[in-house]
C-alpha atoms as a PDB file:
ATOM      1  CA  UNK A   1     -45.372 -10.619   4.798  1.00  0.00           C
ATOM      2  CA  UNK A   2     -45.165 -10.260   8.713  1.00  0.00           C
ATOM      3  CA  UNK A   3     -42.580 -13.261   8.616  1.00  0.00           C
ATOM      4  CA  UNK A   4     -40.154 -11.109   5.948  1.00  0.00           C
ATOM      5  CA  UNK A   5     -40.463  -8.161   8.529  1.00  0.00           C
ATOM      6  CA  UNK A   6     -39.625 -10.314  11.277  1.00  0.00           C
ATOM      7  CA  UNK A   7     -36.367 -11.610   8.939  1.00  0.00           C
ATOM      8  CA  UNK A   8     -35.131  -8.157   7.998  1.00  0.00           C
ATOM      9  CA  UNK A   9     -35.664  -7.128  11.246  1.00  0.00           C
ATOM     10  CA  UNK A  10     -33.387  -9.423  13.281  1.00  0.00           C
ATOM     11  CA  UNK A  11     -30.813  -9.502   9.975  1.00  0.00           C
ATOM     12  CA  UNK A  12     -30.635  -5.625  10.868  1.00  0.00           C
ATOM     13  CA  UNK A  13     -29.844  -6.385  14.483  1.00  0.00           C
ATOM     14  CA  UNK A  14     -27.356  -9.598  13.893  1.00  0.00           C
ATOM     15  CA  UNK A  15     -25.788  -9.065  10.628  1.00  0.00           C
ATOM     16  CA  UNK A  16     -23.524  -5.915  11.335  1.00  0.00           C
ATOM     17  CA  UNK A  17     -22.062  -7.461  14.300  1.00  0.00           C
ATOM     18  CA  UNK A  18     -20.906 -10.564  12.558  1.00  0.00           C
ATOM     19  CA  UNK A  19     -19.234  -8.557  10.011  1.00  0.00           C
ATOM     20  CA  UNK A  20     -17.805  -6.404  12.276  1.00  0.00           C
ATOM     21  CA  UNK A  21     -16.343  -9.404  14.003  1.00  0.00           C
ATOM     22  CA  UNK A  22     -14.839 -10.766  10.687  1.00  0.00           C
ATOM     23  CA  UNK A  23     -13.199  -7.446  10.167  1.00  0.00           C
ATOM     24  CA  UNK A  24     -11.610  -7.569  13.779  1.00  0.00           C
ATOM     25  CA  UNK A  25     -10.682 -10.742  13.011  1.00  0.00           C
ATOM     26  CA  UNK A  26      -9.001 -10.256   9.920  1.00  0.00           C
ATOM     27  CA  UNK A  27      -7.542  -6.509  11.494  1.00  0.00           C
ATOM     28  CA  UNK A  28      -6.130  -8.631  14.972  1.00  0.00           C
ATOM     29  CA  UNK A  29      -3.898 -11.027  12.341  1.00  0.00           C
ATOM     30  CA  UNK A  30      -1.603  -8.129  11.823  1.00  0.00           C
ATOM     31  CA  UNK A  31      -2.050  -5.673  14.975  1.00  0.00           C
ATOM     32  CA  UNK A  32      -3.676  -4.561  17.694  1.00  0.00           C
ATOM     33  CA  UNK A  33      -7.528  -4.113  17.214  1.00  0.00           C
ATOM     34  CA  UNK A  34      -9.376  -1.400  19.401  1.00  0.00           C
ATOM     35  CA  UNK A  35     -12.330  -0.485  18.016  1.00  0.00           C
ATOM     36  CA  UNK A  36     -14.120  -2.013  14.926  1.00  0.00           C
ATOM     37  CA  UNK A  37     -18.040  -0.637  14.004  1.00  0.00           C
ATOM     38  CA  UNK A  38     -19.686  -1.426  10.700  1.00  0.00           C
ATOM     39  CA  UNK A  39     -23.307  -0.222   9.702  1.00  0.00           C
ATOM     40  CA  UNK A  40     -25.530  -1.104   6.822  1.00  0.00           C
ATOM     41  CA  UNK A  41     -29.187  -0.013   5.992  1.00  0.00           C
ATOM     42  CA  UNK A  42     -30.710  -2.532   5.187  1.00  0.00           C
ATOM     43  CA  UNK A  43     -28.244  -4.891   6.938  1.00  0.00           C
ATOM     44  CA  UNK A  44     -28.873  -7.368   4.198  1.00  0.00           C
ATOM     45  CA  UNK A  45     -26.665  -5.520   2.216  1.00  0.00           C
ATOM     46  CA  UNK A  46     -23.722  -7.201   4.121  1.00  0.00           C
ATOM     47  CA  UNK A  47     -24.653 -10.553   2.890  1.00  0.00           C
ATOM     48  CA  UNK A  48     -22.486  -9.018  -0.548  1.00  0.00           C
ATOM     49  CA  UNK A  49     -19.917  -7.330   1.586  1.00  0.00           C
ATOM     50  CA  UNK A  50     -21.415  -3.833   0.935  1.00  0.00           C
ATOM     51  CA  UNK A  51     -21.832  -1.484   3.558  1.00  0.00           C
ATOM     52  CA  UNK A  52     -22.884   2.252   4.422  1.00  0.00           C
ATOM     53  CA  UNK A  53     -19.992   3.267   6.670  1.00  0.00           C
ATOM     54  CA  UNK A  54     -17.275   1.555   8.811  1.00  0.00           C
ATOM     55  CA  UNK A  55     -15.548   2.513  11.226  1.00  0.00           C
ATOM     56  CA  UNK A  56     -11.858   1.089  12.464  1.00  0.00           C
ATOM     57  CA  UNK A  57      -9.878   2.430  15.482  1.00  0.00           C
ATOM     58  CA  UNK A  58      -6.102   0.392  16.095  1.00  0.00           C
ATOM     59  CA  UNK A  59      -3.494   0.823  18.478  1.00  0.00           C
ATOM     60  CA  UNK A  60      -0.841  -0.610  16.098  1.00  0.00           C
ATOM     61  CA  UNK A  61      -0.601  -2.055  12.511  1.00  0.00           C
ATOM     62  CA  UNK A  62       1.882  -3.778  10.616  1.00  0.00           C
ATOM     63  CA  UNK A  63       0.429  -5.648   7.877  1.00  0.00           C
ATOM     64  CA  UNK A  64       1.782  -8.723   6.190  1.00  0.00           C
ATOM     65  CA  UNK A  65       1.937  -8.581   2.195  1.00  0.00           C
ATOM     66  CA  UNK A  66      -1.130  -8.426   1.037  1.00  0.00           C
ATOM     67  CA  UNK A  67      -3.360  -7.684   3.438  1.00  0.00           C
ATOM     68  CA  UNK A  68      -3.494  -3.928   3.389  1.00  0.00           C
ATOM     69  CA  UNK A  69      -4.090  -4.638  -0.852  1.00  0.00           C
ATOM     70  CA  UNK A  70      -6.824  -6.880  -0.114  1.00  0.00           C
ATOM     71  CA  UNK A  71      -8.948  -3.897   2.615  1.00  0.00           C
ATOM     72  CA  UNK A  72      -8.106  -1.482   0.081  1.00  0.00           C
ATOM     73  CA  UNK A  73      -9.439  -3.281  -2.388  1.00  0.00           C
ATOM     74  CA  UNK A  74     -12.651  -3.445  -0.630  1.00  0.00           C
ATOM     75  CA  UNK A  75     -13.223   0.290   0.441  1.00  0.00           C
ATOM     76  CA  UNK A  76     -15.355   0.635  -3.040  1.00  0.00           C
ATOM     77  CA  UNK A  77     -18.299  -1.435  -1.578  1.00  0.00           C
ATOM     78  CA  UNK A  78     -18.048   0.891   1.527  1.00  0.00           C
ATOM     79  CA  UNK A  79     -19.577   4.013   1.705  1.00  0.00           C
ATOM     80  CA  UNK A  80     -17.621   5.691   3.963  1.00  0.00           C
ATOM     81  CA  UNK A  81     -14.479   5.208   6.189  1.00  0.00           C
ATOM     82  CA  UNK A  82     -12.807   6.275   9.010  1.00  0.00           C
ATOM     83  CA  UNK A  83     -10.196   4.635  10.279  1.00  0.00           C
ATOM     84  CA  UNK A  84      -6.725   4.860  12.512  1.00  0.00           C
ATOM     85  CA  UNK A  85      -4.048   3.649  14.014  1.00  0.00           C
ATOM     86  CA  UNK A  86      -1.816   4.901  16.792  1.00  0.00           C
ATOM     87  CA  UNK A  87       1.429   3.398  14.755  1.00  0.00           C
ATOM     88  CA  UNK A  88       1.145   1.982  11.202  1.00  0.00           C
ATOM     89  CA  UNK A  89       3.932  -0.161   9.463  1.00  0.00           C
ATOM     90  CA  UNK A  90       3.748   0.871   5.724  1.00  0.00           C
ATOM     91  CA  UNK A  91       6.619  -0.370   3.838  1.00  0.00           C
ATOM     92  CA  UNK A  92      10.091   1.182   5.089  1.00  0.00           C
ATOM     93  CA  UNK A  93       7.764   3.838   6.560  1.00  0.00           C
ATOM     94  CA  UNK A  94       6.849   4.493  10.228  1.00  0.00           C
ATOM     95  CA  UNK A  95       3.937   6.237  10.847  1.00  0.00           C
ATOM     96  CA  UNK A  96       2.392   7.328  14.075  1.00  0.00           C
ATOM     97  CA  UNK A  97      -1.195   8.499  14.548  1.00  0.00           C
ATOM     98  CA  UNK A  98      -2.121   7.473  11.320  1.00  0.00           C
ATOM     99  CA  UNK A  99      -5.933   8.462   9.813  1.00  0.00           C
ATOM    100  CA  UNK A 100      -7.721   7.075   6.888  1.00  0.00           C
ATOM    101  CA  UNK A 101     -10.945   8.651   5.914  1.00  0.00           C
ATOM    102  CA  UNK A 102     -12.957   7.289   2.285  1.00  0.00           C
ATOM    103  CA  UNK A 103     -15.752   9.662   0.744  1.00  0.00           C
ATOM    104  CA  UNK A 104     -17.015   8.248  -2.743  1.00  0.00           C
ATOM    105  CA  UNK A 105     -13.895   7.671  -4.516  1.00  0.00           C
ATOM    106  CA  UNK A 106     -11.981   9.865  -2.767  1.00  0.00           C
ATOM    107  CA  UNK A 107      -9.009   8.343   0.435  1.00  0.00           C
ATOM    108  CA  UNK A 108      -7.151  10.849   2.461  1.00  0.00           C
ATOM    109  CA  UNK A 109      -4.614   9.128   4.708  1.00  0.00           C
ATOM    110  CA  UNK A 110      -2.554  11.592   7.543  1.00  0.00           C
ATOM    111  CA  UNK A 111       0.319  10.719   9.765  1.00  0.00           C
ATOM    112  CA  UNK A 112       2.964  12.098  11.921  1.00  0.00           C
ATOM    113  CA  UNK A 113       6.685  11.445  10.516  1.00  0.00           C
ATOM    114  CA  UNK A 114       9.439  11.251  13.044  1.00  0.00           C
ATOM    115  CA  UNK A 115      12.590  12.547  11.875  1.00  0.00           C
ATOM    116  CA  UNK A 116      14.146   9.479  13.632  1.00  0.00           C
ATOM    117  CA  UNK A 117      11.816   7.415  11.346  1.00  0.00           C
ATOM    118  CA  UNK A 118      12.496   8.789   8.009  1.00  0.00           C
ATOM    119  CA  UNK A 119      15.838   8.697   8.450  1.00  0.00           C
ATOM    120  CA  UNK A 120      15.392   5.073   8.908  1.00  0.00           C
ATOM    121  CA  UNK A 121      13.331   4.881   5.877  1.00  0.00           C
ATOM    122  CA  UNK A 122      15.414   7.403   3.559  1.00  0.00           C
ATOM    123  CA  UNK A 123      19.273   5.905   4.156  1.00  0.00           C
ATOM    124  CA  UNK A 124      20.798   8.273   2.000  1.00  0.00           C
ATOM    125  CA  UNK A 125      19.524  11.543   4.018  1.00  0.00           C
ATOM    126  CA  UNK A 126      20.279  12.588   7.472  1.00  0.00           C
ATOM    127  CA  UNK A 127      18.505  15.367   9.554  1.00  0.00           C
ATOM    128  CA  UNK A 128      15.544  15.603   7.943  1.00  0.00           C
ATOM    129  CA  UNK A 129      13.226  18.142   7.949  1.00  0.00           C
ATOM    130  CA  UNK A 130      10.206  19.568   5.064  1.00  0.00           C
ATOM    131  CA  UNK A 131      11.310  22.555   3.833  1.00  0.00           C
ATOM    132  CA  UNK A 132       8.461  23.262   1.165  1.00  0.00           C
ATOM    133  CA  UNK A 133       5.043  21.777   0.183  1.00  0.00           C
ATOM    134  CA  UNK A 134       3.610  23.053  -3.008  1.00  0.00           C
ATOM    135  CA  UNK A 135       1.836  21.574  -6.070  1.00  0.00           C
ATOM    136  CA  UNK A 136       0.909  18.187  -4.292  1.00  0.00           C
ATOM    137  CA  UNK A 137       4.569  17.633  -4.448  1.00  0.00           C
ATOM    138  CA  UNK A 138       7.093  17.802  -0.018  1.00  0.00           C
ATOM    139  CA  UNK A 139      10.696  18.920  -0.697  1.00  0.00           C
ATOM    140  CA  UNK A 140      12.518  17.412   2.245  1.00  0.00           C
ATOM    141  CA  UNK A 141      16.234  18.556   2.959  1.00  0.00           C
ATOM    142  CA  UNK A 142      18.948  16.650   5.235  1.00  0.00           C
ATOM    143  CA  UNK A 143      22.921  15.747   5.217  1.00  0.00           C
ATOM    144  CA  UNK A 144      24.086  13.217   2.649  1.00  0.00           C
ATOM    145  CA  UNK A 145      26.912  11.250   2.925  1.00  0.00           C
ATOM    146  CA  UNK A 146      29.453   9.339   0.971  1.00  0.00           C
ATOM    147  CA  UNK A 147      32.817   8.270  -0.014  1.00  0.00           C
ATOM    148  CA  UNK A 148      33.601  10.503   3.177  1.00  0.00           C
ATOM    149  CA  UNK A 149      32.027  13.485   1.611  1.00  0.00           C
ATOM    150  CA  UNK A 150      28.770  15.254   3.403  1.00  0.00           C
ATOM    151  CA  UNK A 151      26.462  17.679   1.929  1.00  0.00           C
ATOM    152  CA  UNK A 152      23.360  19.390   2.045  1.00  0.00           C
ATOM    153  CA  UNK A 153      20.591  17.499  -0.129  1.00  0.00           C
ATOM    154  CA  UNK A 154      17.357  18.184  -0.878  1.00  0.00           C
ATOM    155  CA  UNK A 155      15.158  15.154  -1.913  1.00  0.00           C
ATOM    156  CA  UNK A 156      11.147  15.206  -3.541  1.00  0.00           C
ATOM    157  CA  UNK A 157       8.446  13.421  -2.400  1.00  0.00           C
ATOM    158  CA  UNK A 158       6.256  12.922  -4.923  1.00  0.00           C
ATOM    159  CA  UNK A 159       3.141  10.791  -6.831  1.00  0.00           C
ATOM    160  CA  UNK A 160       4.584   8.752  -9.267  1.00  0.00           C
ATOM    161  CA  UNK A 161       2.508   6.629 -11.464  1.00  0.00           C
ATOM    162  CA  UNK A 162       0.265   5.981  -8.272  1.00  0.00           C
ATOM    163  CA  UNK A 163       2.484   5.364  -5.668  1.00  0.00           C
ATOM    164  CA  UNK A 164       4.561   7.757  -3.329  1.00  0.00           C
ATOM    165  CA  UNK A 165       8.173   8.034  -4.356  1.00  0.00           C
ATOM    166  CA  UNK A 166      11.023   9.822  -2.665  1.00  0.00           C
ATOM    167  CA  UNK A 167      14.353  10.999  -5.096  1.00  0.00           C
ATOM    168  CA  UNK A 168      17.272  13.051  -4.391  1.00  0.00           C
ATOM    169  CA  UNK A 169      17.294  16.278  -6.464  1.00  0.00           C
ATOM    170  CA  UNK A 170      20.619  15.406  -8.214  1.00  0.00           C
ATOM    171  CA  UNK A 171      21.510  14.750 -11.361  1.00  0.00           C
ATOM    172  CA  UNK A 172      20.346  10.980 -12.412  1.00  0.00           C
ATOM    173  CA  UNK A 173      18.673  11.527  -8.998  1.00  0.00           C
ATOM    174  CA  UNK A 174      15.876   9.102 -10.565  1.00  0.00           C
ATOM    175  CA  UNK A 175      18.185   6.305  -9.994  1.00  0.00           C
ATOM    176  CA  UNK A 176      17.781   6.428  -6.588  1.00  0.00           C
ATOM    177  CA  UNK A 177      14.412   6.723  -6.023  1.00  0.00           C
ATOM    178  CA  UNK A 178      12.873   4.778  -3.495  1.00  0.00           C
ATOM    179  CA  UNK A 179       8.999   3.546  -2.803  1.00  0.00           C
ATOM    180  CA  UNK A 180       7.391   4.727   0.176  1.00  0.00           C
ATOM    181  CA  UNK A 181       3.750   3.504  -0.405  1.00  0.00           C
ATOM    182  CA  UNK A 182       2.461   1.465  -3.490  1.00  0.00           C
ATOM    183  CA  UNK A 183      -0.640   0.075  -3.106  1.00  0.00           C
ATOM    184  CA  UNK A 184      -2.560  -1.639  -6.583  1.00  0.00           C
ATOM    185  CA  UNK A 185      -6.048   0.014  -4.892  1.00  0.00           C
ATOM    186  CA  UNK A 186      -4.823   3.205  -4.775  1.00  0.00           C
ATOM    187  CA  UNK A 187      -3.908   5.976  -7.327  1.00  0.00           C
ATOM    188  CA  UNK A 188      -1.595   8.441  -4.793  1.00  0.00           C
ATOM    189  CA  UNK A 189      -2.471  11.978  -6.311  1.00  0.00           C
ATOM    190  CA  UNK A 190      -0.436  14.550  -3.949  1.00  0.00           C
ATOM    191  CA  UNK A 191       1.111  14.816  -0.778  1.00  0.00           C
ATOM    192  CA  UNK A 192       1.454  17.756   1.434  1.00  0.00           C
ATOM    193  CA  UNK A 193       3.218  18.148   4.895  1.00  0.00           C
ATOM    194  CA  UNK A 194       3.718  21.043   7.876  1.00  0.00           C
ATOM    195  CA  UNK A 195       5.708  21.106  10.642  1.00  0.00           C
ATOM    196  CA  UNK A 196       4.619  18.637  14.074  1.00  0.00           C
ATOM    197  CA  UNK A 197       7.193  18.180  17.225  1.00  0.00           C
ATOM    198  CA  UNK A 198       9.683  16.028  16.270  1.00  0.00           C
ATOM    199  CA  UNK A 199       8.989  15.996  12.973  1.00  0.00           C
ATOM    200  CA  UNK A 200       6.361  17.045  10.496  1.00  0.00           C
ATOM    201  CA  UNK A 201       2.285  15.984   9.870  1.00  0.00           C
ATOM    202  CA  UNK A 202       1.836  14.404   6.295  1.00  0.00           C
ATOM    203  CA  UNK A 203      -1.301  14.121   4.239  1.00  0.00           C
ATOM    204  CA  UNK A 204      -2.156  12.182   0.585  1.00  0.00           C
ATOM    205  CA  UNK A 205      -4.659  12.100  -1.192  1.00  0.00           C
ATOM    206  CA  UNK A 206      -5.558   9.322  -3.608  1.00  0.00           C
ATOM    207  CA  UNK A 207      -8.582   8.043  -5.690  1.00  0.00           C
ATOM    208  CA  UNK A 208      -9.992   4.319  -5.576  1.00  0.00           C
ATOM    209  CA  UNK A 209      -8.626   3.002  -8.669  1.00  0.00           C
END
């Protein structure tokens, strides 16, 4: 009996730092790793990749195909999550000080938008700025142009079958709809956003699928 003690007792000290070391690992293929802390009571529970909480602190992340899909994919053996990133890659989106926070089932991710970066992400708008945020749904409105004309446009950011869509609000406006975030982990259930210099603070929230 004294020998199991004496087993669970040093797997308690050893085994959170070697998974927190695997996570860094895997984290430093794709940016810059700052922080990494994982916790499990008893630690044994690691040994089948479950864990109490985690937490992940980046200066910069811009993960190849697949690898955001497979840590998402994990966060349901995790009991809760806090994680962040100075500057996150995300598709055609930049986002800076990005958060990620996972409470049973339920992710919240914030970041700040740049103007300068959403333009860069949504080609068909210029001067971008929120102009409402209701019913889990961010109207954005900028300049459009084409064929030499410019207008005013509004455009919706939206959950769409999971993921986070952006459309114009024109007629056939669907055809035009780009992907900002689509993740097979995630079901995106509404989006909100307020006003930050330079641009504007955005929020989702999304349940484990």
């Amino acid at each position: 009996m004294a020998g199991v003690v004496v087993v669970l007792a040093v797997a308690q000290l050893v085994l959170p730092g070697i998974a927190a070391q695997r996570l860094r690992d895997r984290l430093a293929r794709s940016g810059q790793v700052l922080q990494v802390d994982v916790s499990a009571f008893p630690a044994i529970e690691l040994l089948w990749h479950q864990a109490d909480h985690i937490t992940v602190r980046m200066g910069t992340y811009a993960p190849q195909p697949g690898h955001l899909s497979s840590l998402l994919g994990e966060l349901g053996q995790v009991g809760t999550v806090d994680a962040s990133a100075s500057q996150l890659r995300t598709g055609p989106l930049v986002l800076q000080n990005a958060t990620l926070t996972k409470r049973a089932g339920q992710v919240t991710g914030s970041a700040t938008v740049s103007e300068s970066n959403l333009r860069a992400a949504v080609p068909f708008l210029r001067s971008v700025v929120p102009i409402a945020s209701a019913g889990g749904q961010l109207t954005l409105q900028g300049t459009a142009s084409a064929f030499g004309i410019t207008a005013t446009l509004d455009a919706t950011v939206a959950a769409q079958n999971g993921d986070l869509v952006v459309s114009p609000d024109v007629p056939f406006g669907g055809l035009a709809t780009l992907t900002l975030f689509s993740n097979p982990a995630l079901d995106v259930q509404s989006v909100s956003a307020a006003p930050a210099p330079g641009g504007f603070a955005l929020t989702a929230n999304a349940q484990l699928r």
